[in-house]
PDB file of N, CA and C in Angstrom:
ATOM      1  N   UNK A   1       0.825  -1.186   0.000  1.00  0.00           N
ATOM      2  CA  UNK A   1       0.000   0.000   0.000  1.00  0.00           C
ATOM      3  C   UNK A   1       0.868   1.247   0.000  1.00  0.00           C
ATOM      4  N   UNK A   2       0.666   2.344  -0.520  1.00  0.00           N
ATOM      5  CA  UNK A   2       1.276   3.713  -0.930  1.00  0.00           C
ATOM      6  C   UNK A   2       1.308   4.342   0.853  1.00  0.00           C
ATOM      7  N   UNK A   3      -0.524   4.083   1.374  1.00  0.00           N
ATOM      8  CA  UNK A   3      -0.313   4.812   2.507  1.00  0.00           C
ATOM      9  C   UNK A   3      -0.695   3.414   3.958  1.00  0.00           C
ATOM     10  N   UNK A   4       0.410   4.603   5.105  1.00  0.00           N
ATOM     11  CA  UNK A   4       0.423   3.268   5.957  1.00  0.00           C
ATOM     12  C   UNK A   4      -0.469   3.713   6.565  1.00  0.00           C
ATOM     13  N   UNK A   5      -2.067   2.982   7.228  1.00  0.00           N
ATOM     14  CA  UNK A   5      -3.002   3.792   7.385  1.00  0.00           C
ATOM     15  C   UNK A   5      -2.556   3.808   9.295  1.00  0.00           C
ATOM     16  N   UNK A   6      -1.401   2.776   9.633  1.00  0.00           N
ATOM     17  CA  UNK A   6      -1.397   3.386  11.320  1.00  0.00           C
ATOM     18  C   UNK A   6      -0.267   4.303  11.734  1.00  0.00           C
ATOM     19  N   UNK A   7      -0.315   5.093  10.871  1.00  0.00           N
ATOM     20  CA  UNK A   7       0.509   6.205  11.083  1.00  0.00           C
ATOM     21  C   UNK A   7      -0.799   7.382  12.117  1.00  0.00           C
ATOM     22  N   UNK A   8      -1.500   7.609  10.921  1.00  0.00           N
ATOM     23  CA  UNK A   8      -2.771   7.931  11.483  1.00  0.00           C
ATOM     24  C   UNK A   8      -3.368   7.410  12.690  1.00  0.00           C
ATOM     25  N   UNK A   9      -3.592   6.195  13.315  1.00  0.00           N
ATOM     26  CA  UNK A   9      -4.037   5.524  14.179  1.00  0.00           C
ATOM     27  C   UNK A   9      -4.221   6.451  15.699  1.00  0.00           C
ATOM     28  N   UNK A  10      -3.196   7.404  15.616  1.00  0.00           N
ATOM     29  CA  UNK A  10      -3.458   8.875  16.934  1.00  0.00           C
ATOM     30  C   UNK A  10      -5.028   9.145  17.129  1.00  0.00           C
ATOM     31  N   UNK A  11      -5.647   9.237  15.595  1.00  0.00           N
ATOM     32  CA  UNK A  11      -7.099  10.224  15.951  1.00  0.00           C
ATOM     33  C   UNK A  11      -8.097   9.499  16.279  1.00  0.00           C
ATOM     34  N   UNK A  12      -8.184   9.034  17.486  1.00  0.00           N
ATOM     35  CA  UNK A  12      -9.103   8.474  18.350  1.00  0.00           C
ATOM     36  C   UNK A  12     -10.193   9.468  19.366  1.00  0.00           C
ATOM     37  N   UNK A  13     -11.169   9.146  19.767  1.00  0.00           N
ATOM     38  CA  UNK A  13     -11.715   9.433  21.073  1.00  0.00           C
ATOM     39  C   UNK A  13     -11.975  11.032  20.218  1.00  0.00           C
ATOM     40  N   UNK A  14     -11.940  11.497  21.658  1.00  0.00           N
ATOM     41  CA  UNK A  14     -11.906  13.529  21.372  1.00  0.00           C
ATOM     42  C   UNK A  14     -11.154  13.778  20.688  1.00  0.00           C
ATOM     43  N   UNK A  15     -11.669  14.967  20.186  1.00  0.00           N
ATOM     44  CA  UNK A  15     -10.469  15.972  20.341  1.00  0.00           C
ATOM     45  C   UNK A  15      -9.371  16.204  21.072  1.00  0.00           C
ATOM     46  N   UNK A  16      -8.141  16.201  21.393  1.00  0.00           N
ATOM     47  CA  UNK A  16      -7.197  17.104  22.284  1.00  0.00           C
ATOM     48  C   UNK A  16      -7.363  18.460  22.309  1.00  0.00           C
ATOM     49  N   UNK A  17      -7.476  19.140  23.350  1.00  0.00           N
ATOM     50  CA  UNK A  17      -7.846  21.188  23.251  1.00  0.00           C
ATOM     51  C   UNK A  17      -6.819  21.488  22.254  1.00  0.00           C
ATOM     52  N   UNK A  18      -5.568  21.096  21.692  1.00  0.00           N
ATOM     53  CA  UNK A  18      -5.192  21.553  20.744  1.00  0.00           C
ATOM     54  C   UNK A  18      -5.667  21.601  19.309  1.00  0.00           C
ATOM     55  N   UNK A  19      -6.389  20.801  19.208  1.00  0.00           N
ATOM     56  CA  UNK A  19      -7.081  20.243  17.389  1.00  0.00           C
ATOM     57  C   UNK A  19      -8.348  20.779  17.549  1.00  0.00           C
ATOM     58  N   UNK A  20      -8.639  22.072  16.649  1.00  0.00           N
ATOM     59  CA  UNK A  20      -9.788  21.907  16.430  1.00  0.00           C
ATOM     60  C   UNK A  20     -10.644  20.816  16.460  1.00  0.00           C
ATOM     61  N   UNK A  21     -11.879  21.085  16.916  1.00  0.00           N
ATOM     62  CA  UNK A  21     -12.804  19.538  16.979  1.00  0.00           C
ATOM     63  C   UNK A  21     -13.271  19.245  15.667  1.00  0.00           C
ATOM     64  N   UNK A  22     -13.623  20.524  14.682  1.00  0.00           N
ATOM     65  CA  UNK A  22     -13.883  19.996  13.311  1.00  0.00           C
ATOM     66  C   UNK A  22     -12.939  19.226  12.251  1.00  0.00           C
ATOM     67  N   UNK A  23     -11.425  19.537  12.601  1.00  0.00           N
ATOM     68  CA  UNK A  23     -10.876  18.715  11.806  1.00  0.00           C
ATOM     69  C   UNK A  23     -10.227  17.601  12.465  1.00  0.00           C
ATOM     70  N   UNK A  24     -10.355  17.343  13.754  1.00  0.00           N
ATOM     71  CA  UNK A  24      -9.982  16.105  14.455  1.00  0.00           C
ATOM     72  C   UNK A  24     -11.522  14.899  14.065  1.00  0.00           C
ATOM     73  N   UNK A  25     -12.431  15.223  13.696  1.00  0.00           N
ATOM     74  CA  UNK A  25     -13.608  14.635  12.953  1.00  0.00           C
ATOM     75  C   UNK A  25     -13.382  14.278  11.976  1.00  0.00           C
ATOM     76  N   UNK A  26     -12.755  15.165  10.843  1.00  0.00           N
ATOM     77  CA  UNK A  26     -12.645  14.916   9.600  1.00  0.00           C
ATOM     78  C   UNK A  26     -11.332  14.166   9.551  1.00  0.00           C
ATOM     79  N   UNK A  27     -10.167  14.318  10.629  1.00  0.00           N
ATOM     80  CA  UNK A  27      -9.360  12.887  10.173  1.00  0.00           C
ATOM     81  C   UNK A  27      -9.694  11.859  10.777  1.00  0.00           C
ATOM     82  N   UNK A  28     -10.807  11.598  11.702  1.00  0.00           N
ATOM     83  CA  UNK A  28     -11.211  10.417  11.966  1.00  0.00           C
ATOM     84  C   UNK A  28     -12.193   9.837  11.086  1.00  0.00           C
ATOM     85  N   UNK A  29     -12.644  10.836  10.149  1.00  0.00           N
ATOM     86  CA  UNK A  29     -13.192   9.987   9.189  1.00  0.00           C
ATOM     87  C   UNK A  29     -13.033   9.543   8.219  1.00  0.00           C
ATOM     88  N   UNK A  30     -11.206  10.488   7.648  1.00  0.00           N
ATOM     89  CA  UNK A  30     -10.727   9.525   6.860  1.00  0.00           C
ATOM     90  C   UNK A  30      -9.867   8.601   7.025  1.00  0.00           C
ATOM     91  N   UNK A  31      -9.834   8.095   8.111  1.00  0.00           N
ATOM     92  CA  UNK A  31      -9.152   6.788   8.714  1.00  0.00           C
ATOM     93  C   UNK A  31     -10.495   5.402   8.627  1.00  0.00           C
ATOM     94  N   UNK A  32     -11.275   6.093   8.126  1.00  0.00           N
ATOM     95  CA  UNK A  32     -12.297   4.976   7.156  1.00  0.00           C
ATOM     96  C   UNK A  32     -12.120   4.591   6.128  1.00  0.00           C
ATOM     97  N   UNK A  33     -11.177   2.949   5.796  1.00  0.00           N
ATOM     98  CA  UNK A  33     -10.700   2.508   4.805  1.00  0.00           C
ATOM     99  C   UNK A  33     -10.743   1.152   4.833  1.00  0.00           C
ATOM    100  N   UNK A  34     -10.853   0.783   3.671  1.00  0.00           N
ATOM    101  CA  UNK A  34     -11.046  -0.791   3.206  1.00  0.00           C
ATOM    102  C   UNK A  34     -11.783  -0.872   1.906  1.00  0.00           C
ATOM    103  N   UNK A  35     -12.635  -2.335   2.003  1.00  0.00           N
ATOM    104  CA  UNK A  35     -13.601  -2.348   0.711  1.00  0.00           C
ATOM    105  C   UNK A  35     -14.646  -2.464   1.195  1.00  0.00           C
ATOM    106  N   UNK A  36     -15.355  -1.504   0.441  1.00  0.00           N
ATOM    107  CA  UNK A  36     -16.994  -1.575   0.494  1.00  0.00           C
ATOM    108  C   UNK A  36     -17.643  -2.006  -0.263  1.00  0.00           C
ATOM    109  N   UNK A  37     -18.732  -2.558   0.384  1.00  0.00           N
ATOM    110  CA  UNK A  37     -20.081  -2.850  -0.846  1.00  0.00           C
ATOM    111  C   UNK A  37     -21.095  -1.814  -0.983  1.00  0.00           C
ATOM    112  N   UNK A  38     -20.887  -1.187  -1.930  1.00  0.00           N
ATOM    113  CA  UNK A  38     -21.845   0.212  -2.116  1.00  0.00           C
ATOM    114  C   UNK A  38     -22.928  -0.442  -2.562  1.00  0.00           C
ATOM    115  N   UNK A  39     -23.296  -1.475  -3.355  1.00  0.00           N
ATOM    116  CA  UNK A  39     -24.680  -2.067  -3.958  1.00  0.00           C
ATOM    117  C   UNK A  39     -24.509  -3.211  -4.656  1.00  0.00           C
ATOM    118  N   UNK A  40     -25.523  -4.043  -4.718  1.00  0.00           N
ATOM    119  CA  UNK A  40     -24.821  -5.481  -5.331  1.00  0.00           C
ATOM    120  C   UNK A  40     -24.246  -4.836  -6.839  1.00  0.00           C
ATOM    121  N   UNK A  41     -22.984  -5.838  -6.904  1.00  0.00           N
ATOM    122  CA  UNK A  41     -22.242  -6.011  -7.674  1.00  0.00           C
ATOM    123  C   UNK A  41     -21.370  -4.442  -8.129  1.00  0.00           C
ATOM    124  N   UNK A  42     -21.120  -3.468  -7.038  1.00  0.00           N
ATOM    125  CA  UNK A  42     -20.566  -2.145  -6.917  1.00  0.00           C
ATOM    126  C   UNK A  42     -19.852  -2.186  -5.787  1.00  0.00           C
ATOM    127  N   UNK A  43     -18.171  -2.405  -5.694  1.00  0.00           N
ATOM    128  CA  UNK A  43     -17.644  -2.148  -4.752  1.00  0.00           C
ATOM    129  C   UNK A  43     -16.693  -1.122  -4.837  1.00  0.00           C
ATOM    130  N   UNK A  44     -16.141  -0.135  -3.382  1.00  0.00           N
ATOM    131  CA  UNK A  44     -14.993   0.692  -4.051  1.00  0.00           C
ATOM    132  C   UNK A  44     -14.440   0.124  -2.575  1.00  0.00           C
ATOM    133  N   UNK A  45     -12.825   0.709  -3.242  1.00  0.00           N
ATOM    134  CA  UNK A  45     -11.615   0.698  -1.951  1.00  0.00           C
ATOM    135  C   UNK A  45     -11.315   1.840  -2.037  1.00  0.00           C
ATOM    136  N   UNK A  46     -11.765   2.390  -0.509  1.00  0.00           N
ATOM    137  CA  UNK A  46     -11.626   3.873  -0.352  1.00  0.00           C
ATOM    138  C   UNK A  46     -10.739   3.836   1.247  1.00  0.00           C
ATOM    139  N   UNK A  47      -9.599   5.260   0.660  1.00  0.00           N
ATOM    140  CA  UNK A  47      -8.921   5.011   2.059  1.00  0.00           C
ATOM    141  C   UNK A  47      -7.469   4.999   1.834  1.00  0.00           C
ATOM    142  N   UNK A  48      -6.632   4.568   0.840  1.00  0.00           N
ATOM    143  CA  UNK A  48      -5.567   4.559  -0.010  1.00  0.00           C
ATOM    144  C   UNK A  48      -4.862   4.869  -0.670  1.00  0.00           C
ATOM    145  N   UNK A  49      -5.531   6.084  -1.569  1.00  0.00           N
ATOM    146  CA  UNK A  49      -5.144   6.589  -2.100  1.00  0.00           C
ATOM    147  C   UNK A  49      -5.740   8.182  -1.923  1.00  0.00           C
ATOM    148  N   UNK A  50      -5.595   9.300  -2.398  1.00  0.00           N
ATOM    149  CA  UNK A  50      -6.414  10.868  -2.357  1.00  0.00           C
ATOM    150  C   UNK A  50      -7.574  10.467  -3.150  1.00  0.00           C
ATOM    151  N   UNK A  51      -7.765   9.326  -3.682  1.00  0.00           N
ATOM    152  CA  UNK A  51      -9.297   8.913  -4.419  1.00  0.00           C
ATOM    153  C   UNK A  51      -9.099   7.785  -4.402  1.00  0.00           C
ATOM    154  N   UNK A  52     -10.955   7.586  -4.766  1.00  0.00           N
ATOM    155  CA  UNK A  52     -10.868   6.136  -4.278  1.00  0.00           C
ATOM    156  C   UNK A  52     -11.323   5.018  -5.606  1.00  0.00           C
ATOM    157  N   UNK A  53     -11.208   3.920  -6.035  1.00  0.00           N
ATOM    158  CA  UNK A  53     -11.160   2.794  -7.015  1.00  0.00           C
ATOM    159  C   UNK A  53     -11.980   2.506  -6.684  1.00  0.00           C
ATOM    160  N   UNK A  54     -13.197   2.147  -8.213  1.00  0.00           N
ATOM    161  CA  UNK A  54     -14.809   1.143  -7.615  1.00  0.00           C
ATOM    162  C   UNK A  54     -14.407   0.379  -8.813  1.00  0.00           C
ATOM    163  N   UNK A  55     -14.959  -0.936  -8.626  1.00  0.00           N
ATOM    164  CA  UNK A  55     -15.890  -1.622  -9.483  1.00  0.00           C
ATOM    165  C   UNK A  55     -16.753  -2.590  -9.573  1.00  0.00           C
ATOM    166  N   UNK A  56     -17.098  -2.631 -11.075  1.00  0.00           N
ATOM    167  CA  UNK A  56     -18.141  -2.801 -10.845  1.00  0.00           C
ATOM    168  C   UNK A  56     -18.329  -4.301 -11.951  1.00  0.00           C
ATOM    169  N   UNK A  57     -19.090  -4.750 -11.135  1.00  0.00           N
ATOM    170  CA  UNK A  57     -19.180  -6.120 -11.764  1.00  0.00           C
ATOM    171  C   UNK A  57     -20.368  -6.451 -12.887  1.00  0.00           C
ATOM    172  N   UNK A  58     -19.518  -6.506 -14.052  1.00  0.00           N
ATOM    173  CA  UNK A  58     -20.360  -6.602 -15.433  1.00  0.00           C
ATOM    174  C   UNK A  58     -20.705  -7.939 -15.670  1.00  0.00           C
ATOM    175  N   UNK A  59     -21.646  -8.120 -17.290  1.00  0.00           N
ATOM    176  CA  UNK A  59     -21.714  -9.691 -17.181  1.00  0.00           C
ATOM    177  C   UNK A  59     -20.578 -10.835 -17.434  1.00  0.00           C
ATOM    178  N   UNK A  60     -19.958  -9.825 -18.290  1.00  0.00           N
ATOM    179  CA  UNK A  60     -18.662 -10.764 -18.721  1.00  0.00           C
ATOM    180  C   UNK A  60     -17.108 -10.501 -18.192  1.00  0.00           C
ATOM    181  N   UNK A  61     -17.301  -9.392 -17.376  1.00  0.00           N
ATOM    182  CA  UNK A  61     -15.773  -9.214 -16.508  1.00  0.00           C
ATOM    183  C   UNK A  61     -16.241  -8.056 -15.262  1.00  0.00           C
ATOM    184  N   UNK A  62     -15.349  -7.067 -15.338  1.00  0.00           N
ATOM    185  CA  UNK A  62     -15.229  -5.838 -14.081  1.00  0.00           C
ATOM    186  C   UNK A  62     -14.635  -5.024 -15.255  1.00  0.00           C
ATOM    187  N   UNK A  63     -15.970  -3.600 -14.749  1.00  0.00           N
ATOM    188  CA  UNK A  63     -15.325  -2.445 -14.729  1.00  0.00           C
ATOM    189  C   UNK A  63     -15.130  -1.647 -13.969  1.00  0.00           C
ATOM    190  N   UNK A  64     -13.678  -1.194 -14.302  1.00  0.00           N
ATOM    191  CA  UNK A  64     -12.920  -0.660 -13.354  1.00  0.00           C
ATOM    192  C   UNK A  64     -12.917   1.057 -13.393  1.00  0.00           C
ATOM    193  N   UNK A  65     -13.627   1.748 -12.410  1.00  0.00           N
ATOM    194  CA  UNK A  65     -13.260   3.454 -12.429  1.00  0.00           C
ATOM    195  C   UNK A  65     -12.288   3.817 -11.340  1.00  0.00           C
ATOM    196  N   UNK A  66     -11.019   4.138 -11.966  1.00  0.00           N
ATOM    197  CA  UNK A  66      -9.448   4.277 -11.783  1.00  0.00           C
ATOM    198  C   UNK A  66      -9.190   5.729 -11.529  1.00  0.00           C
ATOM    199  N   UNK A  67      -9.463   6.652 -10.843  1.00  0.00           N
ATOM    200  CA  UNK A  67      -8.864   7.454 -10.844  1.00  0.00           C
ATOM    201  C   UNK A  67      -7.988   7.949  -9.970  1.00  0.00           C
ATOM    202  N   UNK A  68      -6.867   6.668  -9.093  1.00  0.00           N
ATOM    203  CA  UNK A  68      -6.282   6.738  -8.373  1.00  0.00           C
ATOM    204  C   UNK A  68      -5.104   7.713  -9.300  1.00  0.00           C
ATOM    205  N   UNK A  69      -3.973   8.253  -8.137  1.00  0.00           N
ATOM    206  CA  UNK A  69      -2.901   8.745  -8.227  1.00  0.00           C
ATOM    207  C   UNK A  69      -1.548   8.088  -8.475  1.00  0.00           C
ATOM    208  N   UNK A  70      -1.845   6.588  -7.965  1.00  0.00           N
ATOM    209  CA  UNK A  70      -0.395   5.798  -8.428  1.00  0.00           C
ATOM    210  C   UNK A  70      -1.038   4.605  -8.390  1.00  0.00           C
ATOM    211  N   UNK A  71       0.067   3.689  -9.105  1.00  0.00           N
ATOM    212  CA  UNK A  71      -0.438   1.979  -9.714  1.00  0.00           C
ATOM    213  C   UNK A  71       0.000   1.299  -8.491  1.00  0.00           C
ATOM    214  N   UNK A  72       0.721   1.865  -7.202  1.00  0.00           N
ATOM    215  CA  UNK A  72       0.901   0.701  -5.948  1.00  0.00           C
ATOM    216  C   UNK A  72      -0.002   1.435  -5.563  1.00  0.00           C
ATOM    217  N   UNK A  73      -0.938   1.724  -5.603  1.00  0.00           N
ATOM    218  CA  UNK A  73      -2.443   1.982  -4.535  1.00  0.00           C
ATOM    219  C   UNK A  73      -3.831   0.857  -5.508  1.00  0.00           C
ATOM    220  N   UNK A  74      -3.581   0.720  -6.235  1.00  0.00           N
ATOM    221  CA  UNK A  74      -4.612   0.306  -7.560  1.00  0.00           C
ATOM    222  C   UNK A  74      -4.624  -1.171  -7.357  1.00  0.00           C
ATOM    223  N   UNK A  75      -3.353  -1.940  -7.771  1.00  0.00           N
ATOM    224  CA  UNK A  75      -2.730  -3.212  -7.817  1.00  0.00           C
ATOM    225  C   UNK A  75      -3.555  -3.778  -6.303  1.00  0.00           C
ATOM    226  N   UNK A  76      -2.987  -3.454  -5.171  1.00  0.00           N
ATOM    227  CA  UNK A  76      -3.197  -3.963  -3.843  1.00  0.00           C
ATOM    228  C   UNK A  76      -5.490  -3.691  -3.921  1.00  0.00           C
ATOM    229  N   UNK A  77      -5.490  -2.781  -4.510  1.00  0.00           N
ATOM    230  CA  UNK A  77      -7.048  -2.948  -3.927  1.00  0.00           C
ATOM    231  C   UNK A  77      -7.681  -4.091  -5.146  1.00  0.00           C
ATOM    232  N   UNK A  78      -7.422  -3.652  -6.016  1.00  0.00           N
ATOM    233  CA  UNK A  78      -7.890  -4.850  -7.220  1.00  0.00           C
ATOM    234  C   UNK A  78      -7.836  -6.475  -6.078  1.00  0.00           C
ATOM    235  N   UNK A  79      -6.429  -6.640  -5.806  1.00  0.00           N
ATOM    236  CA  UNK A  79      -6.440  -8.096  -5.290  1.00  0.00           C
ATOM    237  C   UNK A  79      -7.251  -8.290  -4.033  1.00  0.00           C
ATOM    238  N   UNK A  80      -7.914  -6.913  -3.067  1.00  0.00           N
ATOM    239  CA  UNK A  80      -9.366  -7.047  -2.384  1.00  0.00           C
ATOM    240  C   UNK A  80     -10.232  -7.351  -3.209  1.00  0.00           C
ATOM    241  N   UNK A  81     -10.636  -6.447  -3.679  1.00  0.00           N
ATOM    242  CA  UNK A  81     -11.673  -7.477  -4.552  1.00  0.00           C
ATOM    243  C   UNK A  81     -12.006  -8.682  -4.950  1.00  0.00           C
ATOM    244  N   UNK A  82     -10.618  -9.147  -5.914  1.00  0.00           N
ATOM    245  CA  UNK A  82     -10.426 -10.500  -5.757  1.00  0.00           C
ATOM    246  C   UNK A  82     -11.141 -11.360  -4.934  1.00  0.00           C
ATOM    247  N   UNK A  83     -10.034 -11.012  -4.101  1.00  0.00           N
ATOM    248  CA  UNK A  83      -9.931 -12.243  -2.587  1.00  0.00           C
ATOM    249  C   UNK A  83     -11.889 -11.984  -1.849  1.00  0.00           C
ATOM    250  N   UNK A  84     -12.638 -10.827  -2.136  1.00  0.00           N
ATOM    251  CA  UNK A  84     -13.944 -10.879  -1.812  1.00  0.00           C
ATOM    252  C   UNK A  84     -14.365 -11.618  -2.642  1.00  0.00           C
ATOM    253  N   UNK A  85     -14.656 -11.446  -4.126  1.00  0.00           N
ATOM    254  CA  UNK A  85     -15.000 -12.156  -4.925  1.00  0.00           C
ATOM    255  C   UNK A  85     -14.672 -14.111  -5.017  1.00  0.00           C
ATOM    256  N   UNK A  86     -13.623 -14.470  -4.381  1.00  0.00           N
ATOM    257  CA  UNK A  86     -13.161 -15.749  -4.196  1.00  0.00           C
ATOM    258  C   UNK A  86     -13.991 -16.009  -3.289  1.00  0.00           C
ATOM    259  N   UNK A  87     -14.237 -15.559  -2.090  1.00  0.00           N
ATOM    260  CA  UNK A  87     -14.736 -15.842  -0.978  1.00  0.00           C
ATOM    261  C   UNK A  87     -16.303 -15.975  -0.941  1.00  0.00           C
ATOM    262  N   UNK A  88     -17.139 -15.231  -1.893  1.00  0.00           N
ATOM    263  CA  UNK A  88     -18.114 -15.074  -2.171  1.00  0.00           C
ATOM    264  C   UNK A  88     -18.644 -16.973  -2.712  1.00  0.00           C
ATOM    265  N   UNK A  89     -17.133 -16.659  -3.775  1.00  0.00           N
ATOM    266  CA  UNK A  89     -17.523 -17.813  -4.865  1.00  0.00           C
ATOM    267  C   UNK A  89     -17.644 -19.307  -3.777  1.00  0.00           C
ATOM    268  N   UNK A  90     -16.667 -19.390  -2.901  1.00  0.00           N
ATOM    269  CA  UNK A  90     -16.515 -20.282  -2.436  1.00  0.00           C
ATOM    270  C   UNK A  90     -17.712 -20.800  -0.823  1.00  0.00           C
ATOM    271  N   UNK A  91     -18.354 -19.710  -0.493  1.00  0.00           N
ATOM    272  CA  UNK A  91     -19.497 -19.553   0.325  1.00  0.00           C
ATOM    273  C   UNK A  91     -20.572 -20.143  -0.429  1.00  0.00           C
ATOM    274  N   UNK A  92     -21.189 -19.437  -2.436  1.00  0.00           N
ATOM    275  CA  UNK A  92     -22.398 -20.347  -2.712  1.00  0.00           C
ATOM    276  C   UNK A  92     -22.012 -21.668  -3.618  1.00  0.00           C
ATOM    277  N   UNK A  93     -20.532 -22.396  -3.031  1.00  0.00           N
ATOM    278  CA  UNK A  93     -20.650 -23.333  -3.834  1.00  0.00           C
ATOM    279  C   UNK A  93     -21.242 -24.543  -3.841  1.00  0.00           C
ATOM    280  N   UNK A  94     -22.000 -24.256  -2.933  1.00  0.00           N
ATOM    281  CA  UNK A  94     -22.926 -25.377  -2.549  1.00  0.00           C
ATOM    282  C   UNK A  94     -24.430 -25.196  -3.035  1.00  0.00           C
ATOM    283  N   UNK A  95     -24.314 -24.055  -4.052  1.00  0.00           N
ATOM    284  CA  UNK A  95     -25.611 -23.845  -4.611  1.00  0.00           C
ATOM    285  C   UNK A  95     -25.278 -23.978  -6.133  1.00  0.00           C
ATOM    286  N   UNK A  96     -24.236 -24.557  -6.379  1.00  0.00           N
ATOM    287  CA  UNK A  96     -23.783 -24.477  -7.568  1.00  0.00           C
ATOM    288  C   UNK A  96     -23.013 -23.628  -8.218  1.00  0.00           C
ATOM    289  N   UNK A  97     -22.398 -23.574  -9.107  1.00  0.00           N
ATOM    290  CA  UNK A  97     -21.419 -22.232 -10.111  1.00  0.00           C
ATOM    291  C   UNK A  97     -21.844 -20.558  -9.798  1.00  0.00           C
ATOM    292  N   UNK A  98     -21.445 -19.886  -9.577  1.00  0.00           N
ATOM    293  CA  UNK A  98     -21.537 -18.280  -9.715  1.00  0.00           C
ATOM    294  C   UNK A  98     -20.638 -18.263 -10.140  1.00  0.00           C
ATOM    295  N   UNK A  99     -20.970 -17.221 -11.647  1.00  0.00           N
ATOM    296  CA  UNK A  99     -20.334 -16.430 -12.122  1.00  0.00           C
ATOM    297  C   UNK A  99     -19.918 -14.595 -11.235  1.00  0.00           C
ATOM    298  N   UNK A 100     -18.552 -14.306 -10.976  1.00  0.00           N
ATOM    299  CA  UNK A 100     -18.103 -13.336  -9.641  1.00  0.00           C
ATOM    300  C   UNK A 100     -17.670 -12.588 -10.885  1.00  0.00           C
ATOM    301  N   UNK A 101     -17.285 -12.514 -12.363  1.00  0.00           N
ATOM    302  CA  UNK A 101     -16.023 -11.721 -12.698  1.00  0.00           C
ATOM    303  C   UNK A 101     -16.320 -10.380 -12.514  1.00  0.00           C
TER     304      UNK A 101
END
């Protein structure tokens, strides 16, 4: 990953009387990172980069909206996906084949 997200790991709890309380909020809320499921078959990894990577799952592959800042922030979230998508596959395989691409 480009960014190490426990560098950040300080902005907990309150405020300290030194930090404004409005932007001790706003970096605790961008210490909200991982992958999400925004809606079936719409995920983004937000948190990683200054923007964040979705995609989105078509019938015959993934499309991908990229407007990250560098290719070691991109690479690492793609293989979340993945590894959700594996995990998915391997949870209904007892209902038979899903197609995940």
């Amino acid at each position: 990953m480009v960014w190490d997200m426990t560098t950040y790991a300080f902005a907990e709890g309150d405020a300290p009387d030194t930090v404004n309380p409005s932007l001790w909020r706003q970096a605790k809320l961008n210490n909200i990172h991982g992958l999400f499921e925004v809606t079936d078959d719409i995920y983004q990894v937000r948190g990683y980069d200054l923007s964040n990577i979705s995609f989105i799952r078509g019938k015959t592959g993934r499309i991908v909206i990229d407007p990250l800042i560098s290719m070691e922030a991109a690479v690492p979230d793609e293989d979340m996906v993945e590894a959700r998508a594996r995990a998915r596959r391997l949870r209904r395989r007892d209902r038979g084949p899903v197609n995940i691409s």
